[in-house]
N, C-alpha and C. Protein backbone atom coordinates (compact mmCIF):
# COMPACT_ATOMS: atom_id res chain seq x y z
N UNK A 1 48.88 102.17 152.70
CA UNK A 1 48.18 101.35 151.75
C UNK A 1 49.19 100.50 150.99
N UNK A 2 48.60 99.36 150.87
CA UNK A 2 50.15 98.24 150.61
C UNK A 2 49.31 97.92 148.66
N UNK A 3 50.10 98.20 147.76
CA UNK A 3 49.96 97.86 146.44
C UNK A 3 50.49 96.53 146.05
N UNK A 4 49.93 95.74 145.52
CA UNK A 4 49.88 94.61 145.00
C UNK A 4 51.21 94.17 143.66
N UNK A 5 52.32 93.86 143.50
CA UNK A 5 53.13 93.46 142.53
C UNK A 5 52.44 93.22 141.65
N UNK A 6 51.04 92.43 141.35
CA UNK A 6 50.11 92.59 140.05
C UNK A 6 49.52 93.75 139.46
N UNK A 7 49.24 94.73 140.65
CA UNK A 7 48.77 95.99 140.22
C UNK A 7 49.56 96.85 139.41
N UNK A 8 50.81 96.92 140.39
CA UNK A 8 51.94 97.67 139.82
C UNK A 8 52.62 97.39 138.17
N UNK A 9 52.25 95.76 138.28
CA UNK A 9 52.64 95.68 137.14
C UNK A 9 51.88 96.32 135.74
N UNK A 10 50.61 95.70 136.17
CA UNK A 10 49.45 96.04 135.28
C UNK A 10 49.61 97.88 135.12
N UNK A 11 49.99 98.28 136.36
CA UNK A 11 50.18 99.97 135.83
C UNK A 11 51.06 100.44 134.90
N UNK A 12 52.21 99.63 135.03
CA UNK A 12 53.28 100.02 134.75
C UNK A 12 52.84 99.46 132.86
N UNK A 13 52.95 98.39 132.48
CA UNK A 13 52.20 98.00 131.67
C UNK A 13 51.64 98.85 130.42
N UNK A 14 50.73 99.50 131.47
CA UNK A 14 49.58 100.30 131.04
C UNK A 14 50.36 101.87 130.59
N UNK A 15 50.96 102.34 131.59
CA UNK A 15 51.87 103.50 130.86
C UNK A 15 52.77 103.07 129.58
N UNK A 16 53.60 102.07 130.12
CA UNK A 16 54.35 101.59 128.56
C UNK A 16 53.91 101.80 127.72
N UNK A 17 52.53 101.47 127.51
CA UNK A 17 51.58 101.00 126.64
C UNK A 17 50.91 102.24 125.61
N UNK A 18 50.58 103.05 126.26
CA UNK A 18 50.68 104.44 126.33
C UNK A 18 51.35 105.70 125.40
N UNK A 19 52.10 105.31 126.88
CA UNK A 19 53.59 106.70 126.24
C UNK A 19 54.75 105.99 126.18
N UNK A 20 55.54 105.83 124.74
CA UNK A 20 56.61 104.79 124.49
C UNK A 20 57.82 106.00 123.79
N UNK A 21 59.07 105.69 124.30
CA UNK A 21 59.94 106.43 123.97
C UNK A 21 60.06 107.28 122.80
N UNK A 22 60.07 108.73 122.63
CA UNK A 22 59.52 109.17 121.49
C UNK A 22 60.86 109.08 120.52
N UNK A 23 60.63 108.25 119.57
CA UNK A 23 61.86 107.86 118.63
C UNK A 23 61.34 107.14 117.35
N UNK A 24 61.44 108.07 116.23
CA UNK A 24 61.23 107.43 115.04
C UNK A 24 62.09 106.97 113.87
N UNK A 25 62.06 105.86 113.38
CA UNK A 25 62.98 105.03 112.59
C UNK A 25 64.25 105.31 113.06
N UNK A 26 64.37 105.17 114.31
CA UNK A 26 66.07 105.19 114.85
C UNK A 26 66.40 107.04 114.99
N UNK A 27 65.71 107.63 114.61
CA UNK A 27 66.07 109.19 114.74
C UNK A 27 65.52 109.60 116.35
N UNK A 28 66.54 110.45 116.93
CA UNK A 28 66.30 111.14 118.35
C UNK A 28 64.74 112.67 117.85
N UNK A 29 63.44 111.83 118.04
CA UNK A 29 62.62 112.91 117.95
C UNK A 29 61.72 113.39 119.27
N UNK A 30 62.22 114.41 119.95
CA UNK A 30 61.91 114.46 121.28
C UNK A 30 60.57 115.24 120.71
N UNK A 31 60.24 115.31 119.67
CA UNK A 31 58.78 115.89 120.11
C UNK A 31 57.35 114.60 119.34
N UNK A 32 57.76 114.03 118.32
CA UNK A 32 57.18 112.65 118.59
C UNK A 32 56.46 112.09 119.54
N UNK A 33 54.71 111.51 119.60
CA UNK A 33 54.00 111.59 120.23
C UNK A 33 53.69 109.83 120.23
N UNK A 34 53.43 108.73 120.84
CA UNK A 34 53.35 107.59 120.23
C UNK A 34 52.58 107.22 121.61
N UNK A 35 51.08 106.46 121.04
CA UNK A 35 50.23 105.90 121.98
C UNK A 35 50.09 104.68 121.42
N UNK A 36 50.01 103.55 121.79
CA UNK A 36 49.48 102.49 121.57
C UNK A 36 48.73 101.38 122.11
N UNK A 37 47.77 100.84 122.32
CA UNK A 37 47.11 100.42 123.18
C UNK A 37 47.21 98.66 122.88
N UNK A 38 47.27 98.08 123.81
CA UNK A 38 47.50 96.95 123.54
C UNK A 38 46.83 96.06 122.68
N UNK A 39 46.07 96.12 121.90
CA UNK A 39 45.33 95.64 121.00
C UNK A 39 45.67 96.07 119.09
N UNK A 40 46.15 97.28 119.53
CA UNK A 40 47.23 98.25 118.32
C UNK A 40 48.40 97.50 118.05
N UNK A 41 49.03 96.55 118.74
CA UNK A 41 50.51 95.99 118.38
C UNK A 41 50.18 95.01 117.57
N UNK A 42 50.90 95.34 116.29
CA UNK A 42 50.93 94.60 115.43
C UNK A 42 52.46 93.47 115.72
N UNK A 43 52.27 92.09 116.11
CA UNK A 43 52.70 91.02 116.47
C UNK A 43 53.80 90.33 114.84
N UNK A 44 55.09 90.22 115.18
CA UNK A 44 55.34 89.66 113.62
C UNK A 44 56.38 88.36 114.45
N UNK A 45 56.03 87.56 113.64
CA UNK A 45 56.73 85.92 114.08
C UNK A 45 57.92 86.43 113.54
N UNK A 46 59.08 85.34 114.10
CA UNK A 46 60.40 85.47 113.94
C UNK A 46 60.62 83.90 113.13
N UNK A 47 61.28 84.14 112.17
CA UNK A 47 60.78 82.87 110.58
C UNK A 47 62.08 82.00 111.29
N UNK A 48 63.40 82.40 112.36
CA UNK A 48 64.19 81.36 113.07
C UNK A 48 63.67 80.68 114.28
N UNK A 49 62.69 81.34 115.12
CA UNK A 49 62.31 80.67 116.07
C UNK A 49 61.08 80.60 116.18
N UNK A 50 60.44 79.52 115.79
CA UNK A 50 59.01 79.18 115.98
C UNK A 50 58.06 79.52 116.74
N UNK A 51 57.27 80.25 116.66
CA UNK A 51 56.00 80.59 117.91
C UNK A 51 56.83 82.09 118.53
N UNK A 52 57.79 82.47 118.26
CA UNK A 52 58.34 83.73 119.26
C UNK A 52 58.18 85.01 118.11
N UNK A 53 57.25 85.65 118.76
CA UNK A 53 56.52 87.11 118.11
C UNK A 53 57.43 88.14 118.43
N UNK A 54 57.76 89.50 117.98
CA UNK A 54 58.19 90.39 118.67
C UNK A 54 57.11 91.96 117.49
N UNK A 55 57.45 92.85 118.55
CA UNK A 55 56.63 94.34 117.95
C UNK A 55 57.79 95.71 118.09
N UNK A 56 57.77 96.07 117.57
CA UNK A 56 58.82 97.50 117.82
C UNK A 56 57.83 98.80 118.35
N UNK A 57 57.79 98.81 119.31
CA UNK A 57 57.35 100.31 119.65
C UNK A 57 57.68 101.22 119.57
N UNK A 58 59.01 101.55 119.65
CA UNK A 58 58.99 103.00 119.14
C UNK A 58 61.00 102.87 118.35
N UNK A 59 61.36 103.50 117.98
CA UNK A 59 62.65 103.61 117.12
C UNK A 59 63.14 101.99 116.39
N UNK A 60 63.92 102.29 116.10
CA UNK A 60 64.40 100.83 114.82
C UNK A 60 65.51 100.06 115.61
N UNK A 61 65.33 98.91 115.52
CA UNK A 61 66.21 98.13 116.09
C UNK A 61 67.86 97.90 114.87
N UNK A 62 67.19 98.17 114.16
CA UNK A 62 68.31 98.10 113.10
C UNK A 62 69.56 99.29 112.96
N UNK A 63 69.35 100.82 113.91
CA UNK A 63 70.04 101.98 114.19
C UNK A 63 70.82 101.87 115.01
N UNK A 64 71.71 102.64 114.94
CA UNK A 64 72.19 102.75 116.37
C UNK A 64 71.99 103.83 117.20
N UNK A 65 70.49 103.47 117.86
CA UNK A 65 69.66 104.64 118.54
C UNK A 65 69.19 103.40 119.19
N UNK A 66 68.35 104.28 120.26
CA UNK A 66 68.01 103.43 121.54
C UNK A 66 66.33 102.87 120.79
N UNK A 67 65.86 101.79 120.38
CA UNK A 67 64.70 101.59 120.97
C UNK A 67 63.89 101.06 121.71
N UNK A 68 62.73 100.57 121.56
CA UNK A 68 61.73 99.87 122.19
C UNK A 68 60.88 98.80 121.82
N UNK A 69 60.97 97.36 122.29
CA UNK A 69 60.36 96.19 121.79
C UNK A 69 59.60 95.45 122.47
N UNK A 70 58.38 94.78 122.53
CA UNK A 70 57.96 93.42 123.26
C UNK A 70 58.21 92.34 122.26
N UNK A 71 58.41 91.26 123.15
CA UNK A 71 58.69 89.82 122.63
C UNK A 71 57.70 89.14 123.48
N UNK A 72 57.27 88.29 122.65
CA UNK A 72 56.29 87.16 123.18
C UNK A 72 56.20 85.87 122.90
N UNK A 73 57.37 84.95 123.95
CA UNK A 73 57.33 83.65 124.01
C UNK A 73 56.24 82.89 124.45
N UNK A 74 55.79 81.79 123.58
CA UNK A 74 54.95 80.84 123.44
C UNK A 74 55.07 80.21 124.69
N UNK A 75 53.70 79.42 125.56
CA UNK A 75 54.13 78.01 126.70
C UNK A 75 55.28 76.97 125.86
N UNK A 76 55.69 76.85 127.11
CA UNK A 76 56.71 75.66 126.67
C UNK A 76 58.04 76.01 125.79
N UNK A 77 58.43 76.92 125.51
CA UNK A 77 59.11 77.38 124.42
C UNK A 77 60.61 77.47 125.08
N UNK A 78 61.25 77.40 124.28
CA UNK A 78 63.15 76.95 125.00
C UNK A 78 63.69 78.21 123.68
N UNK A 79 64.18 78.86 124.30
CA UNK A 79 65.04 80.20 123.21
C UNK A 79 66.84 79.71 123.56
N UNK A 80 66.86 78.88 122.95
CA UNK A 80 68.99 78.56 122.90
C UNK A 80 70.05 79.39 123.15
N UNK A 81 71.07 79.06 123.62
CA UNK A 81 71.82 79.90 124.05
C UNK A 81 72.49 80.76 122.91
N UNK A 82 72.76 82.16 123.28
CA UNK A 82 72.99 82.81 122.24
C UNK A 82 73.32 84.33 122.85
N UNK A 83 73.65 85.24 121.95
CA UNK A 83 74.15 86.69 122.76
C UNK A 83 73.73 88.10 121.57
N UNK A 84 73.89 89.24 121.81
CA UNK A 84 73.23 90.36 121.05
C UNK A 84 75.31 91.15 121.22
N UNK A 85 75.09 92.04 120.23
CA UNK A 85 75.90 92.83 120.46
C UNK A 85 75.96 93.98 120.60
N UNK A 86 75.05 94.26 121.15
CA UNK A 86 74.24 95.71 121.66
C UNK A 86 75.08 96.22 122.94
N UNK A 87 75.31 97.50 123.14
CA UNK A 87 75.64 98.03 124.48
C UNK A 87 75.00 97.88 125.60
N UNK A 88 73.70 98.15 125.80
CA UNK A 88 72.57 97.89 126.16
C UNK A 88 71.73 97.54 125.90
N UNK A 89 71.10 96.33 127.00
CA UNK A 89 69.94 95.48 126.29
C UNK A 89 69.33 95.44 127.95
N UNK A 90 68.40 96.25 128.36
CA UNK A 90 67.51 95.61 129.32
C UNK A 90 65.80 95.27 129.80
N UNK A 91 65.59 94.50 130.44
CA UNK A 91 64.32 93.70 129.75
C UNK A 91 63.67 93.80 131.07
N UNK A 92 62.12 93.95 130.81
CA UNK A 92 61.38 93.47 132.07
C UNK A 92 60.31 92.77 131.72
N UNK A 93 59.69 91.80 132.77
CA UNK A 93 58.99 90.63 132.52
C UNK A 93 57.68 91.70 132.69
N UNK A 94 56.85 91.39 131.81
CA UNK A 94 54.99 91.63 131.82
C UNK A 94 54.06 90.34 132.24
N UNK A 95 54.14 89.71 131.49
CA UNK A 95 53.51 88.73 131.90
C UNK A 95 53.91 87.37 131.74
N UNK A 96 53.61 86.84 132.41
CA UNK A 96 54.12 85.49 132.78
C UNK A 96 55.73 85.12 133.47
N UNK A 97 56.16 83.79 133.70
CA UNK A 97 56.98 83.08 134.31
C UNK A 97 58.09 83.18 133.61
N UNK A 98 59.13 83.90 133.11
CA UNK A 98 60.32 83.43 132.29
C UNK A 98 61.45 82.90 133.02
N UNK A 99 61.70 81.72 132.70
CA UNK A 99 62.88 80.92 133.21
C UNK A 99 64.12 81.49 132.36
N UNK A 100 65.56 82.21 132.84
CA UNK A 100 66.20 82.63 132.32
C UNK A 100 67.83 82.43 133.19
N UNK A 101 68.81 82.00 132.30
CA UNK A 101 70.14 81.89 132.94
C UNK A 101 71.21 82.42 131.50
N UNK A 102 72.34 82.79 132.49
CA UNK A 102 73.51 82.69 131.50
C UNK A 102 74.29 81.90 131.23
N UNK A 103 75.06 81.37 130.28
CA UNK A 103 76.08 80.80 129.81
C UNK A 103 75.61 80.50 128.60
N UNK A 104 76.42 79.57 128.00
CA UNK A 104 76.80 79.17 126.88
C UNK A 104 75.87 77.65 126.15
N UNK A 105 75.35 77.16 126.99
CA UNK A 105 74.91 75.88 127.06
C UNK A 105 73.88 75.71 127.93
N UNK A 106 72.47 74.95 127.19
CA UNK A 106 71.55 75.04 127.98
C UNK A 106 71.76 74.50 129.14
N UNK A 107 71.44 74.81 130.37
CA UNK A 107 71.39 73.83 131.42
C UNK A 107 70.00 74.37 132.62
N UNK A 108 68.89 73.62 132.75
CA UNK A 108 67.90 73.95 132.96
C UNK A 108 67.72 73.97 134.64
N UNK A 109 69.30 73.33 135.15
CA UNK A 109 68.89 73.77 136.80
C UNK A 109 69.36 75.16 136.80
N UNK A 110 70.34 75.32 135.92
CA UNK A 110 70.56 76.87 136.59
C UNK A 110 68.96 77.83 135.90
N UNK A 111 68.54 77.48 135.31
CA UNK A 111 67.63 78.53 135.39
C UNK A 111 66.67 79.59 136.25
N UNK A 112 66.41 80.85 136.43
CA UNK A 112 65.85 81.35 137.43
C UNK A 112 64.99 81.66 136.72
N UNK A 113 63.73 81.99 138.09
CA UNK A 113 62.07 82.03 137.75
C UNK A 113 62.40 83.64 137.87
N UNK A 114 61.87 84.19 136.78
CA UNK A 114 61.88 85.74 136.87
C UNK A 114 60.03 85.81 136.31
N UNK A 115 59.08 86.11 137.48
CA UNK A 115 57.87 86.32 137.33
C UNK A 115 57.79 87.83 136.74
N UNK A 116 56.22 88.06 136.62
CA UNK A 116 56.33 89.82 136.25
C UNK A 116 56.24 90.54 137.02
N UNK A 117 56.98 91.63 136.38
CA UNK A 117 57.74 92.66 137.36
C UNK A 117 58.70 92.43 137.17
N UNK A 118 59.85 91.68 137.21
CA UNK A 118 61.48 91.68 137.11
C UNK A 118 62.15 91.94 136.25
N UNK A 119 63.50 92.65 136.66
CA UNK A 119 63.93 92.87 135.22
C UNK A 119 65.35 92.30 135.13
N UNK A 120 65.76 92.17 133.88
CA UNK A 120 67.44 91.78 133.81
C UNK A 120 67.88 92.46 132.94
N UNK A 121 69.23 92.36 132.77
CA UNK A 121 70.02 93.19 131.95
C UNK A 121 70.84 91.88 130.70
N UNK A 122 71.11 91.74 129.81
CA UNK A 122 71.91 91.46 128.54
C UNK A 122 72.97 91.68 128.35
N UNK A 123 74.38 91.93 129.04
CA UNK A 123 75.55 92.86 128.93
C UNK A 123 75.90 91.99 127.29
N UNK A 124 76.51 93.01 126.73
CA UNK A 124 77.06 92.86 124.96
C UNK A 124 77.69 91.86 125.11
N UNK A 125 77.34 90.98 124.09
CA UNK A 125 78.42 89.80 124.16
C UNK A 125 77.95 88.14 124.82
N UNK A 126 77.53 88.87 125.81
CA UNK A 126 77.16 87.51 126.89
C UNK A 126 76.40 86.91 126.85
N UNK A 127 76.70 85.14 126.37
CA UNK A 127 75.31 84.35 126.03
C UNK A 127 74.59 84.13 126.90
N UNK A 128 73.26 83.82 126.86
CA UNK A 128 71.91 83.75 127.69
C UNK A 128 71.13 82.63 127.17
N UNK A 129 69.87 82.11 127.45
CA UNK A 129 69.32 81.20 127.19
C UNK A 129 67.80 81.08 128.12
N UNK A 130 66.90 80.73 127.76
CA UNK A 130 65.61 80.88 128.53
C UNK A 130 64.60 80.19 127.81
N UNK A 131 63.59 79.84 128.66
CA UNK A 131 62.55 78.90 128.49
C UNK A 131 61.01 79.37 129.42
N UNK A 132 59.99 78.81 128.76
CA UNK A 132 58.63 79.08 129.41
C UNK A 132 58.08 77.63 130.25
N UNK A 133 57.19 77.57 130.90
CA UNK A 133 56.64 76.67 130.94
C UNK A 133 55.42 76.66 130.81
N UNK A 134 54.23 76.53 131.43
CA UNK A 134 52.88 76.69 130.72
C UNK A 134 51.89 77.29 130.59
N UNK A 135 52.88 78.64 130.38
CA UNK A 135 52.20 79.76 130.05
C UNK A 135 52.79 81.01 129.13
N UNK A 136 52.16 81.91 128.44
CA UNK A 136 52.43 82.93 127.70
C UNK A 136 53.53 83.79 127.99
N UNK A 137 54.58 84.49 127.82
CA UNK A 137 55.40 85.60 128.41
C UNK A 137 55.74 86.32 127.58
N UNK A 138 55.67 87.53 128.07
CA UNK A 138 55.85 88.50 126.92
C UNK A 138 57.03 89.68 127.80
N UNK A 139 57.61 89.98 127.21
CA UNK A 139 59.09 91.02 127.88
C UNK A 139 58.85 91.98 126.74
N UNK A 140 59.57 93.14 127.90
CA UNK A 140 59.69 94.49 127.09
C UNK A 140 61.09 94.69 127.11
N UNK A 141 61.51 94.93 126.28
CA UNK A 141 63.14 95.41 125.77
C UNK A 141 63.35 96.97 125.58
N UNK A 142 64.12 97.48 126.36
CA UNK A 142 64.30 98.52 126.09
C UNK A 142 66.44 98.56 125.52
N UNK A 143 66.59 98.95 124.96
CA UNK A 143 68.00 98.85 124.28
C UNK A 143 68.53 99.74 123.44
N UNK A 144 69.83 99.85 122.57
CA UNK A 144 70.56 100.52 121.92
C UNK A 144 70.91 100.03 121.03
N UNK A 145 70.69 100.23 119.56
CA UNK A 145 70.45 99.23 118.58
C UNK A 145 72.29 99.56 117.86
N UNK A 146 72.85 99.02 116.72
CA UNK A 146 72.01 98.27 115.93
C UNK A 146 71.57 96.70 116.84
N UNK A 147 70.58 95.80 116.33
CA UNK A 147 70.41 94.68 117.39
C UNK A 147 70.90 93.87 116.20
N UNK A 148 71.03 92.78 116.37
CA UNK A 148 71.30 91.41 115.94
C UNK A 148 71.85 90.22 116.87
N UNK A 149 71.43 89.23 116.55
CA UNK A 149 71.61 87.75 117.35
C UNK A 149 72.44 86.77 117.24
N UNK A 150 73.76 86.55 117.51
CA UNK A 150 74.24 85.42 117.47
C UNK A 150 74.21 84.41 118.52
N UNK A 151 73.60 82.96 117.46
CA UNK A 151 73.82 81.97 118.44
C UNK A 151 74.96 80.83 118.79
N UNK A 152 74.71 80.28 119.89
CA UNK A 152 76.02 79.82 120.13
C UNK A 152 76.62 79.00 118.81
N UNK A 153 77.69 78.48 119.33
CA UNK A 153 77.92 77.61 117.77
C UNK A 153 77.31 75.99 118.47
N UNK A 154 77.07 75.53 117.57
CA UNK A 154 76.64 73.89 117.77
C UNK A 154 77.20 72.89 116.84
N UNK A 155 78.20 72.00 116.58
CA UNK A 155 78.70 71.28 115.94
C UNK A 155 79.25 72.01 114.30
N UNK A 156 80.10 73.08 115.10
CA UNK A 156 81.31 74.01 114.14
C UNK A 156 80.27 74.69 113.58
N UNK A 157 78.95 74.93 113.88
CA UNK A 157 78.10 75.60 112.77
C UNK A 157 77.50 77.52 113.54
N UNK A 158 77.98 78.08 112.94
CA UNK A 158 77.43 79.41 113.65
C UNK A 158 76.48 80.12 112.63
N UNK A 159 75.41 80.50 113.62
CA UNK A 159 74.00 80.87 112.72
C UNK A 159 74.27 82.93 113.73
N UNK A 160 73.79 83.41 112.47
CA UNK A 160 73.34 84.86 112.66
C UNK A 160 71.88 85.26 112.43
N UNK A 161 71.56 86.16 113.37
CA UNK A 161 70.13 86.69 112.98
C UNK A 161 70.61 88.63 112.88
């Protein structure tokens, strides 16, 4: 019986969704129980980048403990080049088309189509950059906090998140 890359996703999805790493405010709580159903995520805009939502599912991004996040880029939306300094940062696509490359500087041929289902990795340090086109995308982050964002510099000016 041959399963469908939509199905799988939608399953996979659906467990995330579910049962999410049991970790509260950055503390290792292996007996911590956490269900959430997709309609339960409370969505909070990011006040530097316009239209791009993110949710914490389970532990604090602000620790240095592993947690759990979705992000949800807007159609059309261009996220600038920029890097985390996290040990680990790896991501898989849910829904939709994310156009995503590395370096330092946008450049939109190198970009690759990572549909859902795919995943990439963030190595510490290393700038990245990505864009939508006309449609919704939302990624799950799974990582090792503390998190924070620096973006590239642009005319001597360096911005922190």
């Amino acid at each position: 019986m041959r399963i469908s890359t939509r199905k799988m996703v939608l399953v996979g999805t659906l467990l995330l969704s579910v049962v999410a790493w049991p970790f509260e405010k950055g503390q290792s709580d292996f007996t911590a129980v956490i269900q959430l159903l997709p309609d339960e995520l409370k969505w909070n805009s990011n006040p530097n980048l316009h239209g791009l939502q993110t949710v914490t599912l389970a532990g604090n991004p602000s620790a240095p403990a592993p947690y759990a996040e979705r992000i949800k880029l807007p159609a059309n939306f261009r996220l600038p080049p920029h890097s985390h300094p996290n040990e680990a940062r790896m991501v898989t696509v849910l829904l939709g088309t994310l156009y995503y490359a590395y370096g330092d500087k946008f450049d939109e041929s190198k970009l690759k189509a990572l549909p859902p289902g795919s995943f990439f990795t963030e190595p510490k340090d290393m700038p990245h950059y990505a864009m939508t086109k006309d449609e919704v995308v939302i990624l799950q982050l799974n990582a090792i906090g503390p998190a924070s964002t620096k973006y590239v510099e642009t005319e001597g000016e360096s911005k922190q998140k």
